[in-house]
PDB file of N, CA and C in Angstrom:
ATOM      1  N   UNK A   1     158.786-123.098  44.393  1.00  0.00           N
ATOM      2  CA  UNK A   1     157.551-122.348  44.553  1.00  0.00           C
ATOM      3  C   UNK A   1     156.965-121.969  43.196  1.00  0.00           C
ATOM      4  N   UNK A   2     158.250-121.186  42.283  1.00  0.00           N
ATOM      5  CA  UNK A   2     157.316-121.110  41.008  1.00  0.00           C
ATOM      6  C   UNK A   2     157.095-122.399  40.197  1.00  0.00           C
ATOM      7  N   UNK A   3     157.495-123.076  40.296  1.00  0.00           N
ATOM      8  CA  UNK A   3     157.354-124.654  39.719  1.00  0.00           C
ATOM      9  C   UNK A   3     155.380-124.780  39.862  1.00  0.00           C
ATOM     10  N   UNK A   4     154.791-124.702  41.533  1.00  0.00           N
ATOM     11  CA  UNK A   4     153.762-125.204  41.834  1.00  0.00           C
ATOM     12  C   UNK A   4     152.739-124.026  41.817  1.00  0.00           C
ATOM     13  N   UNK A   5     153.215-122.766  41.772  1.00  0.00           N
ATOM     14  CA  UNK A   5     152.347-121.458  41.182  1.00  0.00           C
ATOM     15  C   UNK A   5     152.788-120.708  40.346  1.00  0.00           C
ATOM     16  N   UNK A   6     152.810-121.177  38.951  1.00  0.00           N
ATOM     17  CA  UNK A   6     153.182-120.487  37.790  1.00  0.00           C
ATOM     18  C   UNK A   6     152.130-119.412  37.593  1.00  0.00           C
ATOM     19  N   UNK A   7     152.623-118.317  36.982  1.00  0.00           N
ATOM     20  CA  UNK A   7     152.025-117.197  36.506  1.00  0.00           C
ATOM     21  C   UNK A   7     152.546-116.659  35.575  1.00  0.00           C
ATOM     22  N   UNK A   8     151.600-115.757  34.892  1.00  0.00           N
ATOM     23  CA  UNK A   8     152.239-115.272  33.478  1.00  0.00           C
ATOM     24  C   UNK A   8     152.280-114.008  33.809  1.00  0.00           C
ATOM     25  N   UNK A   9     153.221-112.859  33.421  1.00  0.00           N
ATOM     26  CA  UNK A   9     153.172-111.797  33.947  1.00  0.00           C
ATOM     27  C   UNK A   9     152.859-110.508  32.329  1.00  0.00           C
ATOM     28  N   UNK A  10     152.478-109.992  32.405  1.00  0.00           N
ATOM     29  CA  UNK A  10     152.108-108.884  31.492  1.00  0.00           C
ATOM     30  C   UNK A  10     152.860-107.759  31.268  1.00  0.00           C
ATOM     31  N   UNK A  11     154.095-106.882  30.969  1.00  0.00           N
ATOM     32  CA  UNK A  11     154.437-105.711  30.847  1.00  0.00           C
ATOM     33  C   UNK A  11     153.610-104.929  29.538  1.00  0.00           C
ATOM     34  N   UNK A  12     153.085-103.807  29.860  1.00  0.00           N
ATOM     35  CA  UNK A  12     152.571-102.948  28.860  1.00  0.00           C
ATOM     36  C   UNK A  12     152.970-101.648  28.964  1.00  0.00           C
ATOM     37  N   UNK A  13     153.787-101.129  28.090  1.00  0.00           N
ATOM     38  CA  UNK A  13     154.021 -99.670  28.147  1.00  0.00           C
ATOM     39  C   UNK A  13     153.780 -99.034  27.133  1.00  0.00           C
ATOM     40  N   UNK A  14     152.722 -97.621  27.680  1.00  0.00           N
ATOM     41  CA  UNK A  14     152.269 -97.496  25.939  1.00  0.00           C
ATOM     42  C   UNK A  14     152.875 -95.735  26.274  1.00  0.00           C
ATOM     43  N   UNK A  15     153.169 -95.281  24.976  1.00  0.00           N
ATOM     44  CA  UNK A  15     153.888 -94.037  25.331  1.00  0.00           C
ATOM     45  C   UNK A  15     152.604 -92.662  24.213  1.00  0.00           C
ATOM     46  N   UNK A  16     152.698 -91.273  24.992  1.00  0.00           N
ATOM     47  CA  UNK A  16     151.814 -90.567  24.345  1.00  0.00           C
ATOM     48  C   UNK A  16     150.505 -90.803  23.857  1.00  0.00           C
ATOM     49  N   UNK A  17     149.820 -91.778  24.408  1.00  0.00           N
ATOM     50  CA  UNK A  17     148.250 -92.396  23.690  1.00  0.00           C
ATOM     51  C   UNK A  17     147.379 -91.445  24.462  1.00  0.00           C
ATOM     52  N   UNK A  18     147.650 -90.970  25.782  1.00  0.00           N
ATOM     53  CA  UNK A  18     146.651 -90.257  26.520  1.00  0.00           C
ATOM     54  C   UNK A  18     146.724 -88.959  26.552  1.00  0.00           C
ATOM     55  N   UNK A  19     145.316 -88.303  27.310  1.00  0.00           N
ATOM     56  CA  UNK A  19     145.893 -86.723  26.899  1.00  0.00           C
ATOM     57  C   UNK A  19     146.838 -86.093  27.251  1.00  0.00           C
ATOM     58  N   UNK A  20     147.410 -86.339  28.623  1.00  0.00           N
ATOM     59  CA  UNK A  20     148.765 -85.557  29.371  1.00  0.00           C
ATOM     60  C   UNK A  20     149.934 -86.087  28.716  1.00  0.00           C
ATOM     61  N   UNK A  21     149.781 -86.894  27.629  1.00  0.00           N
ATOM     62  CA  UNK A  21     151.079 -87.365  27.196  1.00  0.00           C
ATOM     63  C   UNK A  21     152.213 -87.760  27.827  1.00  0.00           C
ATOM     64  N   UNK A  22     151.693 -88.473  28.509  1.00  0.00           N
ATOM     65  CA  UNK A  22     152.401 -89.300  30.367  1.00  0.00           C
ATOM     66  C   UNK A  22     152.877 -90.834  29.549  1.00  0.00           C
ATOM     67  N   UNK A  23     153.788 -91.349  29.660  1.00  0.00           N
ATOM     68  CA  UNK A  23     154.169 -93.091  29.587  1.00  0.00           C
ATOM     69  C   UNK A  23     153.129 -93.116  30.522  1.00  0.00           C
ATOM     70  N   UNK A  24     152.239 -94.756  30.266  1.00  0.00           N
ATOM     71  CA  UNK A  24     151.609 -95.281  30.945  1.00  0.00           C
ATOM     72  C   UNK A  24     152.400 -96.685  30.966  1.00  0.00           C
ATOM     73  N   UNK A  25     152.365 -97.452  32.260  1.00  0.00           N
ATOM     74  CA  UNK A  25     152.578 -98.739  32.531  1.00  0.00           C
ATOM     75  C   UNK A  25     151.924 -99.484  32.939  1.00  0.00           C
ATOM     76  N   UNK A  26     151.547-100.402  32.348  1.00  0.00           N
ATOM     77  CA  UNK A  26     150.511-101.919  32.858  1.00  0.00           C
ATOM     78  C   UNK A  26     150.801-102.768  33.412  1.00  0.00           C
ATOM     79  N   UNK A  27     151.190-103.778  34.736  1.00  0.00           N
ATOM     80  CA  UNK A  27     151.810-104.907  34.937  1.00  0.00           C
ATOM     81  C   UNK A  27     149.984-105.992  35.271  1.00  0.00           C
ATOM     82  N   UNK A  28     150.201-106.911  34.423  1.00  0.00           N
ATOM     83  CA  UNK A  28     148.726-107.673  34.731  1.00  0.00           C
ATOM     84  C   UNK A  28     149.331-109.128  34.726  1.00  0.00           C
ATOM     85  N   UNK A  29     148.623-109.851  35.693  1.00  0.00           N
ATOM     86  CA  UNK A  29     149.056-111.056  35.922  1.00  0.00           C
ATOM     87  C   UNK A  29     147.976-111.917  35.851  1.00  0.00           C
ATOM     88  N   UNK A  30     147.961-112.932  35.213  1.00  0.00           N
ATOM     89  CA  UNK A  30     147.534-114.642  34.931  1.00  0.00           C
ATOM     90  C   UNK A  30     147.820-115.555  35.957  1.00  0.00           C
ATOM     91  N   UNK A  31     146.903-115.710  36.505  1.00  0.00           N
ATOM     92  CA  UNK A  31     146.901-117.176  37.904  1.00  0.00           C
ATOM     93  C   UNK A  31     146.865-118.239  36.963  1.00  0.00           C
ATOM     94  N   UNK A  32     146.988-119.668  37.866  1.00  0.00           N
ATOM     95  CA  UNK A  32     146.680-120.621  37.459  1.00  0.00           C
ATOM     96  C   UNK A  32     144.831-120.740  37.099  1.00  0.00           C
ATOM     97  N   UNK A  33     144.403-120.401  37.492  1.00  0.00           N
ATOM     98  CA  UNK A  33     143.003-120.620  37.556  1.00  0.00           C
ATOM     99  C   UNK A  33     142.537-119.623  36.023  1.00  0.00           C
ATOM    100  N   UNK A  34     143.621-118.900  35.546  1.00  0.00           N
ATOM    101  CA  UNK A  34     143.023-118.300  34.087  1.00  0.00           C
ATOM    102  C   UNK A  34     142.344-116.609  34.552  1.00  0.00           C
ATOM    103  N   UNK A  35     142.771-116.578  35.802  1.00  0.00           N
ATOM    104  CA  UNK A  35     142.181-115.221  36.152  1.00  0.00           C
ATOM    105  C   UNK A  35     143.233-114.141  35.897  1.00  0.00           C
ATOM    106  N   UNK A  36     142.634-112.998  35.505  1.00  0.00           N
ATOM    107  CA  UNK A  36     143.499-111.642  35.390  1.00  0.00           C
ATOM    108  C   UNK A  36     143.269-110.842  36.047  1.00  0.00           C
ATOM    109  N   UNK A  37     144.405-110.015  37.261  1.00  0.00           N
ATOM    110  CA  UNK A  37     144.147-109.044  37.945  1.00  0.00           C
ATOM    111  C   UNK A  37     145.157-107.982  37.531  1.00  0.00           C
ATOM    112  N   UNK A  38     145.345-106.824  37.668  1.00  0.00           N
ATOM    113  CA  UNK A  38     145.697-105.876  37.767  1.00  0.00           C
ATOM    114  C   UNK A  38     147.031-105.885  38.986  1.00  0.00           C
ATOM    115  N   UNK A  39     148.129-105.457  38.450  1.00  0.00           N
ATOM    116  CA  UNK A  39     149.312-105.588  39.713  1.00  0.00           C
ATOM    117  C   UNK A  39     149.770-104.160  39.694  1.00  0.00           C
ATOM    118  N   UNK A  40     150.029-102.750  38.807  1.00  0.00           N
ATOM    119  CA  UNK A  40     150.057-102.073  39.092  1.00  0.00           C
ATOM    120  C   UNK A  40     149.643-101.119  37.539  1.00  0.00           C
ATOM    121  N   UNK A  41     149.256 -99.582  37.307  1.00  0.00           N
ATOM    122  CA  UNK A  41     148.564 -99.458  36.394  1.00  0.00           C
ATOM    123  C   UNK A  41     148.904 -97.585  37.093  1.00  0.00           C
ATOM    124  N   UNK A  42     149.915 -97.032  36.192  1.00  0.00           N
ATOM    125  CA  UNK A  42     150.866 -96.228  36.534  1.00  0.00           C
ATOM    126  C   UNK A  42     150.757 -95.484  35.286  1.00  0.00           C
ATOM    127  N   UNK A  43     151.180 -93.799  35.402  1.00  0.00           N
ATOM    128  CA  UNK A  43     151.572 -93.058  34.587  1.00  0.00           C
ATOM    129  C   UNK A  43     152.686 -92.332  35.386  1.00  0.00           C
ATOM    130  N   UNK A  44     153.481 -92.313  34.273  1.00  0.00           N
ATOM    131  CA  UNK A  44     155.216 -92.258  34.527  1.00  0.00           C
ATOM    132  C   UNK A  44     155.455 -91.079  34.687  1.00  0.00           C
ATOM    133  N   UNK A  45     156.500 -90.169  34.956  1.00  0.00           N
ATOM    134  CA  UNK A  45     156.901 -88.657  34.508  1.00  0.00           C
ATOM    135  C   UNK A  45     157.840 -88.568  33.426  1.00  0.00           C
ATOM    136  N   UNK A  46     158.530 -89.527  33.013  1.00  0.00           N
ATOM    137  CA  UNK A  46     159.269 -89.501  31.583  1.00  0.00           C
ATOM    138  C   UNK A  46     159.604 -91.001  31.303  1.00  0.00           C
ATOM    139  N   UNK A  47     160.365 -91.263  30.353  1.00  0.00           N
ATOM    140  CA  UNK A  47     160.134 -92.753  29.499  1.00  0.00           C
ATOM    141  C   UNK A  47     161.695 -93.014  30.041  1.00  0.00           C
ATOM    142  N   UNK A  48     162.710 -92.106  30.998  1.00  0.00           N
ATOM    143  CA  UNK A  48     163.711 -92.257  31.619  1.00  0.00           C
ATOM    144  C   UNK A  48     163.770 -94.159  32.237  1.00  0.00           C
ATOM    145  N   UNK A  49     164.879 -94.462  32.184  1.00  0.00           N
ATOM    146  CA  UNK A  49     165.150 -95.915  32.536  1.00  0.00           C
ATOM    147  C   UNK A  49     164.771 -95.529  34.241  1.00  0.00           C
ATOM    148  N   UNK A  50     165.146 -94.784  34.728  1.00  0.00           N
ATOM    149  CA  UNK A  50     165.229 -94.671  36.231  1.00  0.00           C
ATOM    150  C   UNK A  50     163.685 -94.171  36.783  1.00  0.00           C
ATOM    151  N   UNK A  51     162.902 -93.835  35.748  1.00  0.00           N
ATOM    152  CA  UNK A  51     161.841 -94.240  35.881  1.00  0.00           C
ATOM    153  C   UNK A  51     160.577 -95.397  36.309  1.00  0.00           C
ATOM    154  N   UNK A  52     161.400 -96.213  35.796  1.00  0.00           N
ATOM    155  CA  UNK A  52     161.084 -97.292  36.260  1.00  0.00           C
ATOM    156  C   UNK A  52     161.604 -98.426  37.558  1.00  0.00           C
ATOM    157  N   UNK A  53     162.281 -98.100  37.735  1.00  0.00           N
ATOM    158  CA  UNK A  53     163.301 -98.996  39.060  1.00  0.00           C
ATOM    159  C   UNK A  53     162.364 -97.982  40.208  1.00  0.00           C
TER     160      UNK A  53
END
C-alpha cells in the first residue's frame, strides 16, 4: 500500500515561540499530487514524552 501511496510526513515541534508558552505540534502531510494538508496542529501541556503518545 505504501509502495503505491507514498507520502511525506512533516513533524514540527516548536517549543515557547507563542504567548502561553505551550509546546506546539505540527504533523503536515505531502500527497502524491504535491498537495499539503494539515493532519493535526496541537498545543501540548508540557514537552513530557507522555505527552505525546
Amino acid at each position: 500500500f505504501a509502495k503505491l501511496y507514498p507520502k511525506v510526513l512533516i513533524v514540527n515541534y516548536t517549543y515557547k515561540t507563542n504567548k502561553y508558552k505551550m509546546p506546539l505540534l505540527n504533523i503536515v502531510s505531502i500527497n502524491t499530487t504535491g498537495s499539503t494538508f494539515y493532519i493535526i496542529f496541537i498545543y501540548l501541556s508540557s514537552k513530557e514524552e507522555e505527552d505525546f503518545a
